[in-house]
PDB file of N, CA and C in Angstrom:
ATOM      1  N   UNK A   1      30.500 -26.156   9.056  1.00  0.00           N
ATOM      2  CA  UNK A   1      29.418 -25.797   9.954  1.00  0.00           C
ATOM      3  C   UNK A   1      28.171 -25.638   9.131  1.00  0.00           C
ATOM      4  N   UNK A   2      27.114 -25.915   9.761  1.00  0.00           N
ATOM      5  CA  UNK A   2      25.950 -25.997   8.449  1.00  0.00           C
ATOM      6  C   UNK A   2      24.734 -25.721   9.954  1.00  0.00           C
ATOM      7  N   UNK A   3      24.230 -24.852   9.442  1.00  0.00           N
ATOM      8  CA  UNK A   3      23.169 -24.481  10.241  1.00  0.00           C
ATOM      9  C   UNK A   3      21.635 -24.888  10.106  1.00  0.00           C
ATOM     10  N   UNK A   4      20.462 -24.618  10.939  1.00  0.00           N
ATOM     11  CA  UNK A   4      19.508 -24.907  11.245  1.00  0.00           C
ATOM     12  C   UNK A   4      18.991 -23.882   9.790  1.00  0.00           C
ATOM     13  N   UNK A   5      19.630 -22.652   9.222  1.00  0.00           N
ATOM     14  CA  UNK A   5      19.048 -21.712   8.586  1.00  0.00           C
ATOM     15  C   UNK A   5      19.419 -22.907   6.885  1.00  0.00           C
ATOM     16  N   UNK A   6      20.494 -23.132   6.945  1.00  0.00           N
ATOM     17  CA  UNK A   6      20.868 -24.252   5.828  1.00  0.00           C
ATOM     18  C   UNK A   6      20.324 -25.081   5.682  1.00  0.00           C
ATOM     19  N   UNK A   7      19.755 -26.098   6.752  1.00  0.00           N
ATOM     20  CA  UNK A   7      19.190 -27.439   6.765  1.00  0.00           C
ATOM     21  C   UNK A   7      17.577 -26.653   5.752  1.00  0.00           C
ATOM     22  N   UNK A   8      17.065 -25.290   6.487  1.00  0.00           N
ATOM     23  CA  UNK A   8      15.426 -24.521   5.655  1.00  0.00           C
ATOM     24  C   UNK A   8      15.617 -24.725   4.331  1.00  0.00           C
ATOM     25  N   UNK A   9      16.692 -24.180   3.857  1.00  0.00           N
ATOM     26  CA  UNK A   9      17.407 -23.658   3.167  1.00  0.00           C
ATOM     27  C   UNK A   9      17.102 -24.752   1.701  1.00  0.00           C
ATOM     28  N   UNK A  10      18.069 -25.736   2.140  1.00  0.00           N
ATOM     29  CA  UNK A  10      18.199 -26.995   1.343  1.00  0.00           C
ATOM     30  C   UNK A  10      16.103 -27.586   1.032  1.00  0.00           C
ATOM     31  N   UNK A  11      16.076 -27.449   2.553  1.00  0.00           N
ATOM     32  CA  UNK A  11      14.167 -28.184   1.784  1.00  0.00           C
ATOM     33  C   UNK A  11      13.541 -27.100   1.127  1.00  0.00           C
ATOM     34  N   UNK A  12      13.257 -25.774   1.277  1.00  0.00           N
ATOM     35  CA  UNK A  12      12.833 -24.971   0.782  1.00  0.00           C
ATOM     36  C   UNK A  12      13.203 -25.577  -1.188  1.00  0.00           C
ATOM     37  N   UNK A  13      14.106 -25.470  -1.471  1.00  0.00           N
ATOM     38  CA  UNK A  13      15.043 -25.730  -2.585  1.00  0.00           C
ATOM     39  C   UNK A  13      14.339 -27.328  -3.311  1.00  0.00           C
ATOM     40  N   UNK A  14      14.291 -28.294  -2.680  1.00  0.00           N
ATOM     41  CA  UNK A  14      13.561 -29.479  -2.876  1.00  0.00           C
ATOM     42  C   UNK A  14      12.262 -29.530  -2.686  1.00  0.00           C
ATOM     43  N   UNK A  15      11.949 -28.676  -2.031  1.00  0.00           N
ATOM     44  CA  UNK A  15      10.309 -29.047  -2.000  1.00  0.00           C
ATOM     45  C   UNK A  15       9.436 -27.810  -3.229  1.00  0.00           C
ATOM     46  N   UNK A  16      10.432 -27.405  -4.204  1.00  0.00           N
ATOM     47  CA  UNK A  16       9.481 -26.388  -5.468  1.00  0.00           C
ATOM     48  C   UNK A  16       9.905 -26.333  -6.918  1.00  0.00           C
ATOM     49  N   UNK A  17       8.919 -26.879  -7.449  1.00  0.00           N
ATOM     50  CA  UNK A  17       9.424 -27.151  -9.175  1.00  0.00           C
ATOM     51  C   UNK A  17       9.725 -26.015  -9.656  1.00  0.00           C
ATOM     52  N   UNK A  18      10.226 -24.698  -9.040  1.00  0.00           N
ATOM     53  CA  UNK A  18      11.025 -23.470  -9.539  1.00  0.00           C
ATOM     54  C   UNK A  18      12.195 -23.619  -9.655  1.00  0.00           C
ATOM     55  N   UNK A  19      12.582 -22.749 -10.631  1.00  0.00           N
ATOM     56  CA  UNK A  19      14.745 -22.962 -10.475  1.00  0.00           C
ATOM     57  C   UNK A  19      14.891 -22.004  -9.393  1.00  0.00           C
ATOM     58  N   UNK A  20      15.079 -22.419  -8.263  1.00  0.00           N
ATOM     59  CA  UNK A  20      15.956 -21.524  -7.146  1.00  0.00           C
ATOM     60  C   UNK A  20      17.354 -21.903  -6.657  1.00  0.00           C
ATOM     61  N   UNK A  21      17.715 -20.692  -6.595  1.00  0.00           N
ATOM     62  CA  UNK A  21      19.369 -20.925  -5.939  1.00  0.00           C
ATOM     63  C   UNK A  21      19.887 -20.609  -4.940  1.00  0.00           C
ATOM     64  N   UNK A  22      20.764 -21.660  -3.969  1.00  0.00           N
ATOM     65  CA  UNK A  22      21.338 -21.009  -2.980  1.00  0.00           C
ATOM     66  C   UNK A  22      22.800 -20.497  -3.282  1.00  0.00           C
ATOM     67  N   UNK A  23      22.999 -19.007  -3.490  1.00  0.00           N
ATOM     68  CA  UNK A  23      23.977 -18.632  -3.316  1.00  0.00           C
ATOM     69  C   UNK A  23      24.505 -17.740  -2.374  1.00  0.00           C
ATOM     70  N   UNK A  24      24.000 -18.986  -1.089  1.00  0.00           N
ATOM     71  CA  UNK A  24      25.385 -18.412   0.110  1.00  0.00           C
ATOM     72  C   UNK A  24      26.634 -18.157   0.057  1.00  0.00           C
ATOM     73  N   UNK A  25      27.488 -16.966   0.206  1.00  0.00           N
ATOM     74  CA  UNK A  25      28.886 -17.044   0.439  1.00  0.00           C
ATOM     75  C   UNK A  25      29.581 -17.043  -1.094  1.00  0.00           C
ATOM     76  N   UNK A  26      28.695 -16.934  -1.878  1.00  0.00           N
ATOM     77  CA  UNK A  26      29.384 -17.558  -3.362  1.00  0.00           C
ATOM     78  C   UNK A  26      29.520 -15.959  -4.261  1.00  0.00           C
ATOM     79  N   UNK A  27      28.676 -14.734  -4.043  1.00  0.00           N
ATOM     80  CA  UNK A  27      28.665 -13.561  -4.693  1.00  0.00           C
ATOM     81  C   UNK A  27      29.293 -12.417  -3.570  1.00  0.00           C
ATOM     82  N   UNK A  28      29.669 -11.207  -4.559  1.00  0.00           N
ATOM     83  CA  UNK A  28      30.063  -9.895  -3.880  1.00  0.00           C
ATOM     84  C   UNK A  28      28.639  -9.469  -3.649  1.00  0.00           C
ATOM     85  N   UNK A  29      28.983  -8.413  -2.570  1.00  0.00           N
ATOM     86  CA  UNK A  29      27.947  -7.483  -2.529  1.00  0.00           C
ATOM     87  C   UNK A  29      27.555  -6.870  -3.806  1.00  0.00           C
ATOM     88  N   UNK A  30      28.248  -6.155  -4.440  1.00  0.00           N
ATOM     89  CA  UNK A  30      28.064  -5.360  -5.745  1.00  0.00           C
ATOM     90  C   UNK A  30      26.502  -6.198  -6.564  1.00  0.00           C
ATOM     91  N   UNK A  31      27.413  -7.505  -7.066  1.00  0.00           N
ATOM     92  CA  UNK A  31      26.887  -8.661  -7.749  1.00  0.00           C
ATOM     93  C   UNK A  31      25.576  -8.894  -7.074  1.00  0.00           C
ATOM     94  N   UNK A  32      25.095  -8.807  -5.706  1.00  0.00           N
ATOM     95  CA  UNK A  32      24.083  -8.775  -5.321  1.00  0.00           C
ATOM     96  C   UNK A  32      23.009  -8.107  -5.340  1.00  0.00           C
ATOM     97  N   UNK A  33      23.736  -7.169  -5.429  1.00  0.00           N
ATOM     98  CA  UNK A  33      22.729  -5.611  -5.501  1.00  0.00           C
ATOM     99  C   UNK A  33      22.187  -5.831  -6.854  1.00  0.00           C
ATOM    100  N   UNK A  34      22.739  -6.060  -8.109  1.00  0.00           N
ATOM    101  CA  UNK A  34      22.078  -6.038  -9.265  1.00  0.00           C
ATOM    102  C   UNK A  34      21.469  -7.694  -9.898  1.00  0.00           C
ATOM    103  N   UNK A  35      21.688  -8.548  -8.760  1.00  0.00           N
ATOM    104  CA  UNK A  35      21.000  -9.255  -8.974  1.00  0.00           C
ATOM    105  C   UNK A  35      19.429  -9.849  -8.471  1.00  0.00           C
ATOM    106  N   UNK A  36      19.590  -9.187  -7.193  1.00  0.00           N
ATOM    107  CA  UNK A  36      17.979  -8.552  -6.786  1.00  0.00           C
ATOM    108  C   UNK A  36      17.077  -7.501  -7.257  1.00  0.00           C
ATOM    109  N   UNK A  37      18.102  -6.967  -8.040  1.00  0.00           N
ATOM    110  CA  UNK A  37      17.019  -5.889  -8.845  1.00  0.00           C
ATOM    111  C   UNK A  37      16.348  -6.850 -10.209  1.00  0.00           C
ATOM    112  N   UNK A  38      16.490  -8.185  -9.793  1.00  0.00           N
ATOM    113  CA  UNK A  38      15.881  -8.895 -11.284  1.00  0.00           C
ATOM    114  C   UNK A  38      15.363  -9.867 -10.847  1.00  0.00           C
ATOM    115  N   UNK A  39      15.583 -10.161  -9.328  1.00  0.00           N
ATOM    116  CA  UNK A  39      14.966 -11.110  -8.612  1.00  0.00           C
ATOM    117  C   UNK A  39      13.287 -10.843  -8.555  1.00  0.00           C
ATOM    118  N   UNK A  40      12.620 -12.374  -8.763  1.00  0.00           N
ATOM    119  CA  UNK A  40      11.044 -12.219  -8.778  1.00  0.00           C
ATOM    120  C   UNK A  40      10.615 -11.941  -6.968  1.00  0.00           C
ATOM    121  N   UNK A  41      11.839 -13.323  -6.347  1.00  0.00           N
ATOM    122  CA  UNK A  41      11.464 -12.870  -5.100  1.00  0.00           C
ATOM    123  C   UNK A  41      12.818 -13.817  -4.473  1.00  0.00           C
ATOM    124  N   UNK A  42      12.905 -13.042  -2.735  1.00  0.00           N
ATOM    125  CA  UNK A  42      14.199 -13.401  -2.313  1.00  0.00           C
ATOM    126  C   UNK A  42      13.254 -14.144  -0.835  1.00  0.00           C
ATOM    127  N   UNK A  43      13.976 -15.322  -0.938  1.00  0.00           N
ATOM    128  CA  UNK A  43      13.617 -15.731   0.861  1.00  0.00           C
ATOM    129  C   UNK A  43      14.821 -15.738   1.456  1.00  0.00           C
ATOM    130  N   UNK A  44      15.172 -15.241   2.513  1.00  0.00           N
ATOM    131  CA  UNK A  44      16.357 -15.468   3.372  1.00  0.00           C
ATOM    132  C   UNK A  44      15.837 -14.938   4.939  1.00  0.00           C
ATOM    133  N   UNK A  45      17.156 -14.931   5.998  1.00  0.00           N
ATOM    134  CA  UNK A  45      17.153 -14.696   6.915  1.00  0.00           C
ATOM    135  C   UNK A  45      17.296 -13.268   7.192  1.00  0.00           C
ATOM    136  N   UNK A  46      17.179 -12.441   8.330  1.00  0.00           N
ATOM    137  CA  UNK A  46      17.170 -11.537   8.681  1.00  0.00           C
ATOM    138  C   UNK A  46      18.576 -10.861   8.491  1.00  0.00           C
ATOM    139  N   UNK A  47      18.963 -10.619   7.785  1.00  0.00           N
ATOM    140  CA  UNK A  47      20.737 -10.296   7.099  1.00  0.00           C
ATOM    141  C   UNK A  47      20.110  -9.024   6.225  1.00  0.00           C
ATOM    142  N   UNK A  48      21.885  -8.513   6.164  1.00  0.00           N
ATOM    143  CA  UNK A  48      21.220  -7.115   5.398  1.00  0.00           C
ATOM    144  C   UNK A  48      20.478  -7.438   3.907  1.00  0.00           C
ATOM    145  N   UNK A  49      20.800  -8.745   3.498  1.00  0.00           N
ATOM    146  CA  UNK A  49      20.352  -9.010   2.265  1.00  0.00           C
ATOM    147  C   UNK A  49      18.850  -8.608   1.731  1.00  0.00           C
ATOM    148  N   UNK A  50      18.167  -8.844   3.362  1.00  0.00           N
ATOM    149  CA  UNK A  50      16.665  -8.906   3.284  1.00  0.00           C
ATOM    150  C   UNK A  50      16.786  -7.313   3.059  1.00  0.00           C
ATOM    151  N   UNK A  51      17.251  -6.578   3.682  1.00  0.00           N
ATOM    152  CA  UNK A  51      17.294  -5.178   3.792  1.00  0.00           C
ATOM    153  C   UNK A  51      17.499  -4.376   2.473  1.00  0.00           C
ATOM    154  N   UNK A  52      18.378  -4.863   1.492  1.00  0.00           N
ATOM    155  CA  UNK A  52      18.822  -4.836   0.476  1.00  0.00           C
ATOM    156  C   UNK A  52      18.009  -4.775  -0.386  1.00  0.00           C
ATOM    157  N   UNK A  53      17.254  -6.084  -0.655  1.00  0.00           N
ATOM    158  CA  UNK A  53      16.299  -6.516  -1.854  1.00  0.00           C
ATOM    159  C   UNK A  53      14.852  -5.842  -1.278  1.00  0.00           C
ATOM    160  N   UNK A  54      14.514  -5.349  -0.366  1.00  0.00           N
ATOM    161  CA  UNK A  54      13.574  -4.437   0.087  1.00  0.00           C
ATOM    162  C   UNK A  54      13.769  -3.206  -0.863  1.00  0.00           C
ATOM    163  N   UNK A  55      15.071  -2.679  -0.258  1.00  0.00           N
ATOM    164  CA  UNK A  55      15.549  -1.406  -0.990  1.00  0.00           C
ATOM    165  C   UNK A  55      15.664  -1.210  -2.723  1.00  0.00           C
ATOM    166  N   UNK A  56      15.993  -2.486  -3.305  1.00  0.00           N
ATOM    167  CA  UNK A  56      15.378  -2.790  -4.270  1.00  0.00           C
ATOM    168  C   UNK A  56      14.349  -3.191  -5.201  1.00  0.00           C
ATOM    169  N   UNK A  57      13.590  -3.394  -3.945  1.00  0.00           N
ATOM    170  CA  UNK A  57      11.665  -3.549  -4.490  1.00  0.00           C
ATOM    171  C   UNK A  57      11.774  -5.042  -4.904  1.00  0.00           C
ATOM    172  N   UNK A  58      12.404  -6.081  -4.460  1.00  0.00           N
ATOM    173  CA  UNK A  58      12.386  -7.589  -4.902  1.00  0.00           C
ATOM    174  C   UNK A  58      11.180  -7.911  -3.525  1.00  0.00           C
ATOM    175  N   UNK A  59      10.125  -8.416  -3.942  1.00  0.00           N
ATOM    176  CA  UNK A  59       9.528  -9.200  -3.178  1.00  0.00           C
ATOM    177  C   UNK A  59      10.276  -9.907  -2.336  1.00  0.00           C
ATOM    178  N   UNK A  60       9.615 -10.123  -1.182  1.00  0.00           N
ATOM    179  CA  UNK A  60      11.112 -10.746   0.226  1.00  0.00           C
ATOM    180  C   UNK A  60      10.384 -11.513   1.446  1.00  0.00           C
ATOM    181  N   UNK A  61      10.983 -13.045   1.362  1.00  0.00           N
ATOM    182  CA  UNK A  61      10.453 -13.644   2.493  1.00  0.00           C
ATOM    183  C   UNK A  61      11.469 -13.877   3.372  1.00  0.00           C
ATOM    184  N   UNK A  62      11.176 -13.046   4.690  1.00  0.00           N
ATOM    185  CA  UNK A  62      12.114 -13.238   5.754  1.00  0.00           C
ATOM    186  C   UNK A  62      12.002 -14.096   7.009  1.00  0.00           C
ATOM    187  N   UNK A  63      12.782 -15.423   7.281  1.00  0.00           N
ATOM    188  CA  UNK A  63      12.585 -16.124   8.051  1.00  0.00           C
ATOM    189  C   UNK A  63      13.299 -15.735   9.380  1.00  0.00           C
ATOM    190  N   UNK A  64      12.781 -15.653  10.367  1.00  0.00           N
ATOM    191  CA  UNK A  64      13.023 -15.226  11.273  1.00  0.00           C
ATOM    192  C   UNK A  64      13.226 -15.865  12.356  1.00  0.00           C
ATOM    193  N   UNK A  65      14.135 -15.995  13.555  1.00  0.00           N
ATOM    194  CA  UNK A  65      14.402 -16.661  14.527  1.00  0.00           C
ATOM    195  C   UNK A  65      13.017 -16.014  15.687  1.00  0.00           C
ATOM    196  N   UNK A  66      12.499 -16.590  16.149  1.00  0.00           N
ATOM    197  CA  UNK A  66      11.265 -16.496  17.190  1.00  0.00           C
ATOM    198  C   UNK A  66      11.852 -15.239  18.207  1.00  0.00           C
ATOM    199  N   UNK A  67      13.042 -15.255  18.855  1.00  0.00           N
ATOM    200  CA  UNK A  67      12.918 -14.706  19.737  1.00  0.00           C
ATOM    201  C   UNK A  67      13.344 -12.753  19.080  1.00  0.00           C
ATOM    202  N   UNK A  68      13.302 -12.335  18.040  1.00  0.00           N
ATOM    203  CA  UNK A  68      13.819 -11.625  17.396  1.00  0.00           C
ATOM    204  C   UNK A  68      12.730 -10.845  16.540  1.00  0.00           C
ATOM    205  N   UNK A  69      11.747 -11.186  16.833  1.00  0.00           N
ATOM    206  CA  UNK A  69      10.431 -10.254  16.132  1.00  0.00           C
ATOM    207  C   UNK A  69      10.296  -9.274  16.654  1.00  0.00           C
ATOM    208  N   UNK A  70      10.237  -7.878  15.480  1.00  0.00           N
ATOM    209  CA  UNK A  70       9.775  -6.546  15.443  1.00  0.00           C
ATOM    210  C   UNK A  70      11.369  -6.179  16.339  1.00  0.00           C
ATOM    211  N   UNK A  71      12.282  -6.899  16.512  1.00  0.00           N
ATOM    212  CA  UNK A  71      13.823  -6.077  16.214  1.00  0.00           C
ATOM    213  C   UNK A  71      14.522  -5.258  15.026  1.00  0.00           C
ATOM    214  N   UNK A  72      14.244  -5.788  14.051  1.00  0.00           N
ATOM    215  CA  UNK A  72      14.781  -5.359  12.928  1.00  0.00           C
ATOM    216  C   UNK A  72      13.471  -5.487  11.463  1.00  0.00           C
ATOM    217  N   UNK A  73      12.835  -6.939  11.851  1.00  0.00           N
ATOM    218  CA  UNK A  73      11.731  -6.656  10.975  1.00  0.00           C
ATOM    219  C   UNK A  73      10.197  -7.335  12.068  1.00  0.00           C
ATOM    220  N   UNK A  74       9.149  -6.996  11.425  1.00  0.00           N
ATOM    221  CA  UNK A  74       8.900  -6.264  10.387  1.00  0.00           C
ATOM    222  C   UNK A  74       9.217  -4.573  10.510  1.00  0.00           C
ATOM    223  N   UNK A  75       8.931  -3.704   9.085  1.00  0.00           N
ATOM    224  CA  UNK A  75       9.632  -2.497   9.526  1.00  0.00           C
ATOM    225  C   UNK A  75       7.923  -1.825  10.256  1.00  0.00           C
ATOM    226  N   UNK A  76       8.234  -0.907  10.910  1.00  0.00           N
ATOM    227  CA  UNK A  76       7.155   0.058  11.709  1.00  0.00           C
ATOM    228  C   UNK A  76       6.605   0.513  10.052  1.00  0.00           C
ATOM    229  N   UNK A  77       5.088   0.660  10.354  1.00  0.00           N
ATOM    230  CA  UNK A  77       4.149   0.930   9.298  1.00  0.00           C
ATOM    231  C   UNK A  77       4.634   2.938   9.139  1.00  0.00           C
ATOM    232  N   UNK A  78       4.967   3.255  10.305  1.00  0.00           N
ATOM    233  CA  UNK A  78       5.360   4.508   9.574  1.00  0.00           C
ATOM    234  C   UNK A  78       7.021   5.005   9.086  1.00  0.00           C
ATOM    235  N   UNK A  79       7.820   3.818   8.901  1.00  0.00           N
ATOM    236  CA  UNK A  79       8.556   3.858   8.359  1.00  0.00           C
ATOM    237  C   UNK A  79       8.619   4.370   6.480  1.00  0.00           C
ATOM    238  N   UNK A  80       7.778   3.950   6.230  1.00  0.00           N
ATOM    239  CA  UNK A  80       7.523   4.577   4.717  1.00  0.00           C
ATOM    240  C   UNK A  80       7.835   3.918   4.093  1.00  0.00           C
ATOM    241  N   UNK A  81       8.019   2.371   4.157  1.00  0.00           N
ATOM    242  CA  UNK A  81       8.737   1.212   3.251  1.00  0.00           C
ATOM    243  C   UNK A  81       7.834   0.847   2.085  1.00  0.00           C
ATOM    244  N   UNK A  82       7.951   0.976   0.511  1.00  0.00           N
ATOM    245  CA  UNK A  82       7.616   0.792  -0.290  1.00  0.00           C
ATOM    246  C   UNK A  82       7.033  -0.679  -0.774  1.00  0.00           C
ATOM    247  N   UNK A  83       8.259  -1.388  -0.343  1.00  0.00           N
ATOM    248  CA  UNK A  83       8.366  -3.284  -0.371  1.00  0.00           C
ATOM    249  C   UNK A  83       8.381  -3.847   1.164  1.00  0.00           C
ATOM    250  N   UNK A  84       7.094  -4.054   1.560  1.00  0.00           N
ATOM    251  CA  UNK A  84       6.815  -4.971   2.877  1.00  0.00           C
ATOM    252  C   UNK A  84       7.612  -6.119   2.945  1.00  0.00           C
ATOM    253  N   UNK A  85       8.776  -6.110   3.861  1.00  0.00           N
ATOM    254  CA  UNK A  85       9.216  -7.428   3.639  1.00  0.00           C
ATOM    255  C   UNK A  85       7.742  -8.484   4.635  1.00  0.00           C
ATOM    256  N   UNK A  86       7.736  -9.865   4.194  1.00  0.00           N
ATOM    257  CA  UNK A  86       7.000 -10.486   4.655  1.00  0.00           C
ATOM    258  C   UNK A  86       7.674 -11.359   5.817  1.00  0.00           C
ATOM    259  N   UNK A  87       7.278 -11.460   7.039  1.00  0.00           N
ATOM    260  CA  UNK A  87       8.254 -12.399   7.834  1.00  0.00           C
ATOM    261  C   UNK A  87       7.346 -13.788   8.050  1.00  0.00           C
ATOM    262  N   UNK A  88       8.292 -14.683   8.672  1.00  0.00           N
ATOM    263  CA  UNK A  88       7.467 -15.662   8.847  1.00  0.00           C
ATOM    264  C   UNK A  88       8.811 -16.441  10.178  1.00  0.00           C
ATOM    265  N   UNK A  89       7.586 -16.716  11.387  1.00  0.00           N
ATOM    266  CA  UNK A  89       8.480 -17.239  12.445  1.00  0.00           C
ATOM    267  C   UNK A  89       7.909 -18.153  13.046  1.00  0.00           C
ATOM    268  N   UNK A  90       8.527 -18.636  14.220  1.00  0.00           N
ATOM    269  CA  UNK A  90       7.270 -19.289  15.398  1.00  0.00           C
ATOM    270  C   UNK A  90       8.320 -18.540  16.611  1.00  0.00           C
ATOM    271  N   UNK A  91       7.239 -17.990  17.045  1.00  0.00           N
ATOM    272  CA  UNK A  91       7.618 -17.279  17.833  1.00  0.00           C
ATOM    273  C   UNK A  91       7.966 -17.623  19.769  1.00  0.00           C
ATOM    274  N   UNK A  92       9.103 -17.495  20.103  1.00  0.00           N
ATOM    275  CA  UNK A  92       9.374 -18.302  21.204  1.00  0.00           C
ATOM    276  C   UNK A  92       8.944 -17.679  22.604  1.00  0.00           C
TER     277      UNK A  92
END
């Protein structure tokens, strides 16, 4: 099964002379946690991951499904969030 978030996923990855990696499905949580604490910056989907690397202060681009804005992100300005995650959608 390969999704619409995979198909981003893959061009995001080809379209930037950076080393980026997709490691979907491939790490533990644990392994994650300390590997966003070294991350310059994380793009993903609205998963706790984004939530995660927030909590870790990794810069964070969150792609978002349109019909799903200001559910979970962005967070409320008086939430007290240190690391703004950044979203980016088209909104339906």
């Amino acid at each position: 099964w390969y999704s619409a978030i995979d198909i981003l996923k893959d061009q995001i990855i080809k379209q930037t002379d950076v080393p980026l990696q997709n490691l979907s499905g491939q790490i533990t949580l644990e392994d994650l946690a300390g590997l966003l604490s070294q991350s310059r910056l994380k793009i993903s989907d609205d998963t706790r991951i984004t939530h995660m690397a927030s909590a870790e202060e990794t810069p964070t681009v969150c792609i978002l499904g349109g019909g799903y804005v200001g559910r979970f992100v962005p967070y409320p300005e008086s939430f007290g969030q240190i690391n703004p995650i950044n979203v980016v959608y088209h909104k339906m």
